[in-house]
Protein backbone atom coordinates (compact mmCIF):
# COMPACT_ATOMS: atom_id res chain seq x y z
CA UNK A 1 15.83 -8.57 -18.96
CA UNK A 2 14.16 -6.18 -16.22
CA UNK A 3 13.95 -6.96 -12.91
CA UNK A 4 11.87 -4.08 -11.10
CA UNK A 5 10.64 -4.89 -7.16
CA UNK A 6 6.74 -3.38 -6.00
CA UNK A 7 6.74 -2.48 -2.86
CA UNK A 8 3.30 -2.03 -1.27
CA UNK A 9 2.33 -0.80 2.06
CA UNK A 10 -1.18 -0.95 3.40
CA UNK A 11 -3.16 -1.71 0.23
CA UNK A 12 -6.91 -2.37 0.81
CA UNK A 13 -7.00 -6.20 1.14
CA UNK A 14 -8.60 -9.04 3.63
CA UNK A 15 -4.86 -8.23 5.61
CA UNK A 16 -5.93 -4.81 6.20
CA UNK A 17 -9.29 -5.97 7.32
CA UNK A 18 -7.31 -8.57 10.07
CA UNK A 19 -5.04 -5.75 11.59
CA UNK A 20 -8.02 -3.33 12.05
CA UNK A 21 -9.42 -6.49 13.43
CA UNK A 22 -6.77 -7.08 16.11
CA UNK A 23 -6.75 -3.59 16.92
CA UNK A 24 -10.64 -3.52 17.37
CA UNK A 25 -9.89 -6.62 19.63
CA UNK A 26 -6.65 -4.77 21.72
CA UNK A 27 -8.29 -0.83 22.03
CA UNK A 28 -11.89 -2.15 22.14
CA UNK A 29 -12.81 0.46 19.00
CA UNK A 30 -15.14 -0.28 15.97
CA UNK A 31 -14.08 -1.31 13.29
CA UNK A 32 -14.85 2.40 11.53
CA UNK A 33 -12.57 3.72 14.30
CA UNK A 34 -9.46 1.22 13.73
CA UNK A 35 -9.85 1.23 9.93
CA UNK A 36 -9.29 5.95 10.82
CA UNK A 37 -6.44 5.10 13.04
CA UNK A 38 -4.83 2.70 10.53
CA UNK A 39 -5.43 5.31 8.09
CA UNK A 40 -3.96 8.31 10.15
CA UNK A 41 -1.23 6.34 10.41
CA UNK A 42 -0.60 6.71 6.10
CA UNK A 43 0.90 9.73 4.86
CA UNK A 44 -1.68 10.08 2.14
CA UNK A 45 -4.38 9.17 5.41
CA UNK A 46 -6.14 6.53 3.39
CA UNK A 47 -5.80 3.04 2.23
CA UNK A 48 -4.36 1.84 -0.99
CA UNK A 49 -6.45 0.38 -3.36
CA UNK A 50 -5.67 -2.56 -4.89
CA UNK A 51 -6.55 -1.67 -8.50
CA UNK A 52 -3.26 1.04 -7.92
CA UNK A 53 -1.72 -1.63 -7.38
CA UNK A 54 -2.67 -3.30 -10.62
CA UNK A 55 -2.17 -0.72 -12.40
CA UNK A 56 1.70 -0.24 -11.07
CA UNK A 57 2.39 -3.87 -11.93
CA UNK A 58 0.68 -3.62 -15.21
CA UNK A 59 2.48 -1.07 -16.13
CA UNK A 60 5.92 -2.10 -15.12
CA UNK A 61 5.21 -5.19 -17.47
CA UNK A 62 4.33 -3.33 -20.46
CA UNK A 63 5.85 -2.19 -22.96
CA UNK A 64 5.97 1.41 -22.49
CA UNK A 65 8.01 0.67 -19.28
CA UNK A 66 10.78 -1.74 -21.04
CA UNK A 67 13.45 0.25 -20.14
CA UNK A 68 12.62 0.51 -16.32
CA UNK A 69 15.56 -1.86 -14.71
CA UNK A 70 16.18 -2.39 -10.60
CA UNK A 71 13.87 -0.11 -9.73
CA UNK A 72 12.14 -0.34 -6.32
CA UNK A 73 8.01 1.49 -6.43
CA UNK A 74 7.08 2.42 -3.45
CA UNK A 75 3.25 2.31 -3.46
CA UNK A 76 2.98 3.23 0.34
CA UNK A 77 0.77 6.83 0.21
CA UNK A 78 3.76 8.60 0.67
CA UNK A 79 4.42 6.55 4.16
CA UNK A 80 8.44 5.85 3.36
CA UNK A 81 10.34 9.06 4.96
CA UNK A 82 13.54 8.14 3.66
CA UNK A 83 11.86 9.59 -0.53
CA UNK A 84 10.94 12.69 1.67
């Protein structure tokens, strides 16, 4: 049995489009601008996509990755200091 944990931060999705939403709403920005400062904010300064995500999860249930066990990915752009 594996049991292996995803850990996403920031991936492209209708969530992302609500918090550069709010922000639009709290700095009165565009939505262009919040989306940048959201993005800034990312150590690899963009969005994740959600197909990367996919693909992680895809391949942590295939075969090739059978003998990956308690293993946390952090799909975050690079974001999480404490890897650095």
């Amino acid at each position: 049995m594996t049991i292996n944990n995803l850990l996403p931060e920031r991936i492209d999705t209708d969530r992302q489009k609500f918090m550069a939403e709010r922000m639009m709403k709290d700095k009165g920005i565009t939505m262009k601008e919040a989306r940048a400062r959201i993005a800034e904010s990312i150590a690899a300064k963009r969005f994740g996509q959600p197909k990367e995500f996919g693909d992680a999860c895809a391949y942590l249930c295939s075969v090739q990755a059978s003998f990956i066990s308690g293993q946390n990915l952090q799909l975050d752009g690079g974001s999480y200091a404490g890897l650095i």
